[in-house]
C-alpha atoms as a PDB file:
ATOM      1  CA  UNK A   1      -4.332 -27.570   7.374  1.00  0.00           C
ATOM      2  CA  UNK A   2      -6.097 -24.016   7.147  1.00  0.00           C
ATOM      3  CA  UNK A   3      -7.309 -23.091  10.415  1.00  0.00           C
ATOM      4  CA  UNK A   4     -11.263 -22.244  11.072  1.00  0.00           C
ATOM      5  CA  UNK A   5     -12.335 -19.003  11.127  1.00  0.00           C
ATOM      6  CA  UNK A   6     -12.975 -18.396  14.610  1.00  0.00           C
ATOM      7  CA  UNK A   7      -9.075 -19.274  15.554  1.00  0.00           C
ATOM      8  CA  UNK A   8      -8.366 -17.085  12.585  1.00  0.00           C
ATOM      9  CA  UNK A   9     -10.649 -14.325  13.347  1.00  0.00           C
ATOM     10  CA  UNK A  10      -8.923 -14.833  17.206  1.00  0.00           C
ATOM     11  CA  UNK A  11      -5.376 -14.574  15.429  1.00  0.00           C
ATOM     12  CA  UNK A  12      -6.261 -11.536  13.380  1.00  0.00           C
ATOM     13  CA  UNK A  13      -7.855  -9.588  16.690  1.00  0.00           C
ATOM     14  CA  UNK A  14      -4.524 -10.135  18.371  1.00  0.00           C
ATOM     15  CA  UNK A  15      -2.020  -9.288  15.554  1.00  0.00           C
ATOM     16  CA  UNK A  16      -4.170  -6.123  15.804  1.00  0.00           C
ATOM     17  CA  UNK A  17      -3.901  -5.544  19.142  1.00  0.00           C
ATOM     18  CA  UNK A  18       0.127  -5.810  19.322  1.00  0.00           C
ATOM     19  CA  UNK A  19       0.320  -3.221  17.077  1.00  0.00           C
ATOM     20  CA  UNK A  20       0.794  -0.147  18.961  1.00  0.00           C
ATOM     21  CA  UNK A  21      -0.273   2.274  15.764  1.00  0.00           C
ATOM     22  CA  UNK A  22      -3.338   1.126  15.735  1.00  0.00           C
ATOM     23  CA  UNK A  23      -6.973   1.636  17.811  1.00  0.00           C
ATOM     24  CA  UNK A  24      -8.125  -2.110  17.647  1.00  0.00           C
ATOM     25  CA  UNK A  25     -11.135  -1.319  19.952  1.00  0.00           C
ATOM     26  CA  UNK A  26     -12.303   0.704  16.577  1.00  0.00           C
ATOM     27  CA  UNK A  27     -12.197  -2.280  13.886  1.00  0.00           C
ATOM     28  CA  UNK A  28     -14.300  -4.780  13.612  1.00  0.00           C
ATOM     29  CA  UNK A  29     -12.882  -8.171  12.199  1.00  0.00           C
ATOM     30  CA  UNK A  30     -15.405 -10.357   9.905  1.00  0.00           C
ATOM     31  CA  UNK A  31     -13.953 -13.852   8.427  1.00  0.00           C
ATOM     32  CA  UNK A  32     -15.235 -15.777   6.250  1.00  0.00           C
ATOM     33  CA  UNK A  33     -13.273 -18.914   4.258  1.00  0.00           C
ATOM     34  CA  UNK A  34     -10.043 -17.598   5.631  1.00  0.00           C
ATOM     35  CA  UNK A  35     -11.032 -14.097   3.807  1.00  0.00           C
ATOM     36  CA  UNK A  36     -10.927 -11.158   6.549  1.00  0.00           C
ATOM     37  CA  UNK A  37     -12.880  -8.040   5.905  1.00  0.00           C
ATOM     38  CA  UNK A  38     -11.829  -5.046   8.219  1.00  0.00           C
ATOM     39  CA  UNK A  39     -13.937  -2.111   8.894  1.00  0.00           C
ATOM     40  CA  UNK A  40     -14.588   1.007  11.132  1.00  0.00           C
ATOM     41  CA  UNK A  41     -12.765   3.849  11.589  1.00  0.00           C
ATOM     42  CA  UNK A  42      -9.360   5.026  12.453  1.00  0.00           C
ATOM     43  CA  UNK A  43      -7.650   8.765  12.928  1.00  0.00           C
ATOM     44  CA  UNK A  44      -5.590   8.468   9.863  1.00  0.00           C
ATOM     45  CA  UNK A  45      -4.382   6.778   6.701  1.00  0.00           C
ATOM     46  CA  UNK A  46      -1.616   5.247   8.047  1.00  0.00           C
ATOM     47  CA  UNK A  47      -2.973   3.403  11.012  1.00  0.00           C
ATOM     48  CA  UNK A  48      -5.698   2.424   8.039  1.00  0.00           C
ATOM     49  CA  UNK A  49      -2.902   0.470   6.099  1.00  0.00           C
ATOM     50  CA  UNK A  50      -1.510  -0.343   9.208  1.00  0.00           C
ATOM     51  CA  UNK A  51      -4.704  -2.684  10.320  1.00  0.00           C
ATOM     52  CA  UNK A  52      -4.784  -3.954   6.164  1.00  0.00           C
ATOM     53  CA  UNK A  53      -1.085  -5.147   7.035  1.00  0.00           C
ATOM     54  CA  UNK A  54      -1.436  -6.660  10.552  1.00  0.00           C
ATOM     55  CA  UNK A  55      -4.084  -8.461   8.753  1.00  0.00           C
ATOM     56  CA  UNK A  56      -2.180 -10.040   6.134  1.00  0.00           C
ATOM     57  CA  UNK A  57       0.579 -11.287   8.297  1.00  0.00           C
ATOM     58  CA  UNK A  58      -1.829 -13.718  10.160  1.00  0.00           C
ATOM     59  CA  UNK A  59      -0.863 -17.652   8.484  1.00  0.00           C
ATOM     60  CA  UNK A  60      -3.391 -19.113   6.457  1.00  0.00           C
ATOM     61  CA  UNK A  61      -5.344 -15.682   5.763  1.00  0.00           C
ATOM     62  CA  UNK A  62      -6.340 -16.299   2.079  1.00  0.00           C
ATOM     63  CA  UNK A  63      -7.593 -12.499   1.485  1.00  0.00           C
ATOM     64  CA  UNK A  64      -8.064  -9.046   3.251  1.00  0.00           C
ATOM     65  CA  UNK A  65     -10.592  -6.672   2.391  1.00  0.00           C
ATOM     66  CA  UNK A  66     -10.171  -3.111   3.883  1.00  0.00           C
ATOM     67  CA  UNK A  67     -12.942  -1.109   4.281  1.00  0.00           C
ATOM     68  CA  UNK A  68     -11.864   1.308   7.236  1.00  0.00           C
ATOM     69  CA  UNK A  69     -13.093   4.810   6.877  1.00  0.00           C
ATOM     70  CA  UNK A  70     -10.729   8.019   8.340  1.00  0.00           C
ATOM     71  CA  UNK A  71     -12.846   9.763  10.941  1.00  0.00           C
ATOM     72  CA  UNK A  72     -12.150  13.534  10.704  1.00  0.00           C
ATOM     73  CA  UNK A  73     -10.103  14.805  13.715  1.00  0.00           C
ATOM     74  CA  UNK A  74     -11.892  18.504  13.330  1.00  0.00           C
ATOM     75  CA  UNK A  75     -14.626  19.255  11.294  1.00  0.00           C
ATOM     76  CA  UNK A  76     -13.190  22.962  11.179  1.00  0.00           C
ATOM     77  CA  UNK A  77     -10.041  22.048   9.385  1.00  0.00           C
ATOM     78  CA  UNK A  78     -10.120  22.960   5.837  1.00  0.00           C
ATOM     79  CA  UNK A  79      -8.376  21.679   2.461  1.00  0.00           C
ATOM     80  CA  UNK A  80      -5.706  24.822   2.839  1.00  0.00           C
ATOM     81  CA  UNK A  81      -5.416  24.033   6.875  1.00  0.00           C
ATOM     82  CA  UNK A  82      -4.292  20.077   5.390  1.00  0.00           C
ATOM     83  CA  UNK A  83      -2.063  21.141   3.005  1.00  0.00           C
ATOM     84  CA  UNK A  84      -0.074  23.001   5.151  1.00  0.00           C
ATOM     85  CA  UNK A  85       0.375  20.174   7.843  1.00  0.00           C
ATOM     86  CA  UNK A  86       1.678  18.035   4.724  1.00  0.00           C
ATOM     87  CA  UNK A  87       4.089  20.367   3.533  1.00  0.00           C
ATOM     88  CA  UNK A  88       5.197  21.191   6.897  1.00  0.00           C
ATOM     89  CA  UNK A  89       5.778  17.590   7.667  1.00  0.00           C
ATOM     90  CA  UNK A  90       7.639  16.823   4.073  1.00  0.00           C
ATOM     91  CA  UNK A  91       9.690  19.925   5.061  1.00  0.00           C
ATOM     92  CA  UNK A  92      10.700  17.866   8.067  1.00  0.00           C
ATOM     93  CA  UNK A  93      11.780  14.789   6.815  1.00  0.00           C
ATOM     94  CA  UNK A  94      15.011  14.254   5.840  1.00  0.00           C
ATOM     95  CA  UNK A  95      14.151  11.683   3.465  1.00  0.00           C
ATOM     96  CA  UNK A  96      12.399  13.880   1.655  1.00  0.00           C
ATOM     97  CA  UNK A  97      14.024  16.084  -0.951  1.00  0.00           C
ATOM     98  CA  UNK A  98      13.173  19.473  -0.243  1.00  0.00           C
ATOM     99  CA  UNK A  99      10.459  21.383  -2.509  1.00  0.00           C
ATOM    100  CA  UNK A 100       9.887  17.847  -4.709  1.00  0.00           C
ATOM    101  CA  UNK A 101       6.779  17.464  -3.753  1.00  0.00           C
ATOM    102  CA  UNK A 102       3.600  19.179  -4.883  1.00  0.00           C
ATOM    103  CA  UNK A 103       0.368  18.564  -2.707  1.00  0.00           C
ATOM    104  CA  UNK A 104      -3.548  19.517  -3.988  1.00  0.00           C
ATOM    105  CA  UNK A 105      -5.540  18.686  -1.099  1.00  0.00           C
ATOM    106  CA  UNK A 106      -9.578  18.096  -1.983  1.00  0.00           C
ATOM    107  CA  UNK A 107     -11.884  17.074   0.831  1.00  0.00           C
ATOM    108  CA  UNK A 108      -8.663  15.421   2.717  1.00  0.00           C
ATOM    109  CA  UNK A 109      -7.814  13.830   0.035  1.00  0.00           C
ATOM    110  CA  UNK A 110      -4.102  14.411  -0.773  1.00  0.00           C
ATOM    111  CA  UNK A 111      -2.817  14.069  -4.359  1.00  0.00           C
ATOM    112  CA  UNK A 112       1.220  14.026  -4.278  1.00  0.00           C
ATOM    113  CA  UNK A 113       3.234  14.972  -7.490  1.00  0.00           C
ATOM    114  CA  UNK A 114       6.324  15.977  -8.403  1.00  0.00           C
ATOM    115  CA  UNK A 115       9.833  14.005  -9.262  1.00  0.00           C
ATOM    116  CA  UNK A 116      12.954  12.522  -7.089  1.00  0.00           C
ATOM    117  CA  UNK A 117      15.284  10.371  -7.493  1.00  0.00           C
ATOM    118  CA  UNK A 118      14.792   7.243  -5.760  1.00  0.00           C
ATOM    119  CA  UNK A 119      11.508   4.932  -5.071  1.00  0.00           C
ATOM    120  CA  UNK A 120      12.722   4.981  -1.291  1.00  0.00           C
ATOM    121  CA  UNK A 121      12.056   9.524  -1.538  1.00  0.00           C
ATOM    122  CA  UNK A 122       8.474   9.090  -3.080  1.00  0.00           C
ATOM    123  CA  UNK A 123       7.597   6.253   0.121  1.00  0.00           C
ATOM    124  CA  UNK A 124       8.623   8.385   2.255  1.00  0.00           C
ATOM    125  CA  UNK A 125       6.838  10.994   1.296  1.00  0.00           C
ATOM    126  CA  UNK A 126       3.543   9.109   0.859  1.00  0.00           C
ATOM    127  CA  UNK A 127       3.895   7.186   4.412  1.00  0.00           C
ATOM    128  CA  UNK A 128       4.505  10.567   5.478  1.00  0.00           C
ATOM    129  CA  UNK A 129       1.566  12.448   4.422  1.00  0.00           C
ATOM    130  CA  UNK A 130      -0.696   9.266   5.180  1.00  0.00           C
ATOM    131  CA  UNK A 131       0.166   9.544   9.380  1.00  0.00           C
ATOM    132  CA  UNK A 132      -0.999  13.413   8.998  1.00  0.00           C
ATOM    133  CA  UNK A 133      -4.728  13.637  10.825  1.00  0.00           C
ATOM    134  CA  UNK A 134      -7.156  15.433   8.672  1.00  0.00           C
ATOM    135  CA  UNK A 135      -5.914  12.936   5.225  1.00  0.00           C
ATOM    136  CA  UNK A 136      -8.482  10.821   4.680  1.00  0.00           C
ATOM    137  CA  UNK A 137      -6.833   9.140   1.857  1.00  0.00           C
ATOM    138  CA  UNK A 138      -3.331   9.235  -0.613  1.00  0.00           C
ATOM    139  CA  UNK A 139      -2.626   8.782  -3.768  1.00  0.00           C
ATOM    140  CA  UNK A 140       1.080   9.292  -4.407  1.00  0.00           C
ATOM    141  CA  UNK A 141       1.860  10.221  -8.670  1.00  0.00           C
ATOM    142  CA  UNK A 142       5.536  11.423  -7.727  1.00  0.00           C
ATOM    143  CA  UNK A 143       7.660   9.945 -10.376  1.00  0.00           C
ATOM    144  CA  UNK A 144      11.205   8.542  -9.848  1.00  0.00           C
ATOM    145  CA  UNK A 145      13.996   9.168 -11.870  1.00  0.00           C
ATOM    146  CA  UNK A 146      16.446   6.209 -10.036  1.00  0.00           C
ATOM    147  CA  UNK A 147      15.488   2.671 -10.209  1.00  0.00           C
ATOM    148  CA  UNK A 148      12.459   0.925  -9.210  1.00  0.00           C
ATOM    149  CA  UNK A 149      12.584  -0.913  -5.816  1.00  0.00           C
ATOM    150  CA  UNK A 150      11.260  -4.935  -5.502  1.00  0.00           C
ATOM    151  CA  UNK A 151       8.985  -3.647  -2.878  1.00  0.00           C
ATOM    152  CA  UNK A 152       7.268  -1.090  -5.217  1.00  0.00           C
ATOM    153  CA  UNK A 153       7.097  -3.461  -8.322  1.00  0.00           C
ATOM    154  CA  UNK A 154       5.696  -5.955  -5.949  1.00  0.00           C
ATOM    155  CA  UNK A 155       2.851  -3.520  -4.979  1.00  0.00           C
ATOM    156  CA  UNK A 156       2.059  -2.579  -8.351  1.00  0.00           C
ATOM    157  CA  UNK A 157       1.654  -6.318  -9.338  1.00  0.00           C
ATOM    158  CA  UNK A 158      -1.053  -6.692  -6.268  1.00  0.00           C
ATOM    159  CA  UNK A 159      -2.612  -3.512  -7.329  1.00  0.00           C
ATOM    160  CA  UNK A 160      -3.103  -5.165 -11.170  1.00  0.00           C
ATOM    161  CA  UNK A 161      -4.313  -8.019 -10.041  1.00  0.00           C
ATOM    162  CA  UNK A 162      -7.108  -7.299  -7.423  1.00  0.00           C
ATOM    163  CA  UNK A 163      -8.163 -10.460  -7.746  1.00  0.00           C
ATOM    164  CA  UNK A 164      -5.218 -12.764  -7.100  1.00  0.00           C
ATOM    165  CA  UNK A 165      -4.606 -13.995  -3.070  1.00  0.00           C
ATOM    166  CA  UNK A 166      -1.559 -12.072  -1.804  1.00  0.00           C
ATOM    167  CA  UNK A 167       0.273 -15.249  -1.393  1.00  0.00           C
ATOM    168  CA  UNK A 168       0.633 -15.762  -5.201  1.00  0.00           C
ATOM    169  CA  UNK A 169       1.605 -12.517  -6.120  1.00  0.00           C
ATOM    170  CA  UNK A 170       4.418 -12.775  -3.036  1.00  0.00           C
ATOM    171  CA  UNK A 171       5.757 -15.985  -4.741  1.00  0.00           C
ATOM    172  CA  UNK A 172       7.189 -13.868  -7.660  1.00  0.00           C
ATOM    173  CA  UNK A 173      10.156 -13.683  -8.202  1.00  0.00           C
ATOM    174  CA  UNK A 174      12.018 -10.423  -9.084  1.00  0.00           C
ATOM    175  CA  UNK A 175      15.272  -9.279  -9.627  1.00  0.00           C
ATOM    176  CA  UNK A 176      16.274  -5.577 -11.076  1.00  0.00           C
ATOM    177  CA  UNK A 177      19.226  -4.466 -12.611  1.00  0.00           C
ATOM    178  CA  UNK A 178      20.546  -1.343 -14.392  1.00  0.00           C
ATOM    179  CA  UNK A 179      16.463  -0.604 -14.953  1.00  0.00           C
ATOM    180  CA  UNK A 180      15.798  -4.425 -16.263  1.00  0.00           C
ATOM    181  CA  UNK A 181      13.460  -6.232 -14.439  1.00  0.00           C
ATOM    182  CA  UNK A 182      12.888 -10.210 -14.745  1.00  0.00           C
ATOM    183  CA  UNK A 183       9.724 -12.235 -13.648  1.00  0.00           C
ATOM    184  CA  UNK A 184       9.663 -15.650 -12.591  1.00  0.00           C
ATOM    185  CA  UNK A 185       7.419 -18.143 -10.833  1.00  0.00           C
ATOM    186  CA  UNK A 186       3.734 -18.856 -11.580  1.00  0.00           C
ATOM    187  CA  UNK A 187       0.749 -16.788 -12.386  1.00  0.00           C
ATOM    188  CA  UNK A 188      -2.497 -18.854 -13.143  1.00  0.00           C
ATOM    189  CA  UNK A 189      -3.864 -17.403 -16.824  1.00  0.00           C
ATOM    190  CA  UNK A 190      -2.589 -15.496 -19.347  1.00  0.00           C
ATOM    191  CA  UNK A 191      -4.727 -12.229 -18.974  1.00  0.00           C
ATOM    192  CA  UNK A 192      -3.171 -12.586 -15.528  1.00  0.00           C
ATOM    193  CA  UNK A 193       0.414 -12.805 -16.116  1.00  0.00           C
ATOM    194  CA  UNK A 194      -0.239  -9.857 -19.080  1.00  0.00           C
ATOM    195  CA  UNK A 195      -1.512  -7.649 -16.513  1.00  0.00           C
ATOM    196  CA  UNK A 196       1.547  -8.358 -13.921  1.00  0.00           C
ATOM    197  CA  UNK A 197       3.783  -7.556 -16.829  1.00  0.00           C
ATOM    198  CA  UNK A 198       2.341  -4.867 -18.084  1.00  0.00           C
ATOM    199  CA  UNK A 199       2.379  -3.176 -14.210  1.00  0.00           C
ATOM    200  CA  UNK A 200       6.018  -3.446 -13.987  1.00  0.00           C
ATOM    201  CA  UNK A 201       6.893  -2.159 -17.493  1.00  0.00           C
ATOM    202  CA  UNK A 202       4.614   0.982 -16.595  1.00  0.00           C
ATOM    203  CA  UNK A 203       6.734   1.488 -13.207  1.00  0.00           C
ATOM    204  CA  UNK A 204       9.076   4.683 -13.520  1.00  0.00           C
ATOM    205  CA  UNK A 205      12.633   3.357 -14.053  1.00  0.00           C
ATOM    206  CA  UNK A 206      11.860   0.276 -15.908  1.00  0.00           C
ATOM    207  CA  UNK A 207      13.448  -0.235 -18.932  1.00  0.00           C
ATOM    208  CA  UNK A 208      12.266  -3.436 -19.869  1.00  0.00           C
ATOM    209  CA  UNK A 209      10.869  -6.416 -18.479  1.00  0.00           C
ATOM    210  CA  UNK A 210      12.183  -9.850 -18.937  1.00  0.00           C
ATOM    211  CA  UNK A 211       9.161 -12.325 -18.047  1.00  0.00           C
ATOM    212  CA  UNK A 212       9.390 -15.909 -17.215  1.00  0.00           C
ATOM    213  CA  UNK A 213       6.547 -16.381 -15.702  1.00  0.00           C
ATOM    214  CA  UNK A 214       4.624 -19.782 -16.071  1.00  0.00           C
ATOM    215  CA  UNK A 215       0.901 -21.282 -15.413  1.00  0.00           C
ATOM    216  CA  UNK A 216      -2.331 -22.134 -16.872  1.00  0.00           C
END
């Protein structure tokens, strides 16, 4: 049985709350029909996601819409001022092949591009640049050359289909090898399971997908 929304608002306030990355006291929690809708404002991108994620652990949340804004940190620090922290930072981390990256910083908005090797390299990179204060938002275009990860096919399936609850996107099933993908489980419509496809055989790495998905 789904619980009500006031035990799941209750549940999503404390999943908050025991995460240490993140300022609870500055989101406010809405739910409505198990479907949570986050706002206020947080110091950086990361702690953003972070709250999105908290979120969508709680059982028997159907949906979570994030609309948490990135307070700037100081009003005096300039595009060149954030570029510099995120190259500084990419520098640092080992994960993080050195000069891969490009970064074009516009109002705090960071654009990453550039090439490595593995999925695992452009994450890092990206979960990097997102904890930087100053970023008000990512949007990581680094291509891989190595194959694609579960995790990141996964994410470009949810991204496709911005209308399909998490849940049903998590019960796909995927399995990569040598750059082949397969699909399996169910996907309600066939515009539906196009799009899903059509996300994974866009992801660098993929050289084909074998679908199997099924539903109405």
């Amino acid at each position: 049985m789904l619980q009500p929304d006031a035990q799941l608002l209750r549940d999503v306030r404390r999943e908050l709350g025991s995460d240490h990355s993140i300022d609870a006291s500055a989101i406010h929690v809405a739910v409505q029909d198990g479907v949570v809708v986050l706002s206020g404002s947080v110091a950086n991108v990361g702690a953003r996601e972070a709250a999105a994620s908290a979120a969508r652990r709680v059982p028997d949340v159907r949906r979570v819409f994030e609309k948490i804004s990135v307070r700037p940190v100081d009003p005096a620090l300039d595009d060149a001022a954030i570029a510099a922290r995120v190259h500084a930072i990419l520098d640092l981390d080992a994960a993080v092949p050195t000069g891969a990256v490009d970064v074009a910083v516009d109002k705090g908005f960071v654009t990453l591009t550039g090439e490595v090797d593995w999925p695992y390299e452009r994450e890092a990179a990206r979960s990097a640049t997102s904890r930087i204060a100053g970023v008000t938002g990512v949007a990581c275009r680094i291509e891989t050359r190595g194959p694609p990860s579960v995790a990141d096919l996964r994410g470009r399936i949810l991204a496709a289909l911005e209308g399909l609850v998490e849940a049903q996107a998590a019960a796909i099933e995927i399995a990569v090898e040598d750059g082949v993908v397969q699909l399996a489980g169910m996907l309600g419509g066939t515009a539906c399971r196009d799009a899903a496809e059509r996300a994974v055989r866009e992801a660098p790495g993929v050289r084909s997908v074998e679908s199997h998905l099924t539903g109405g």
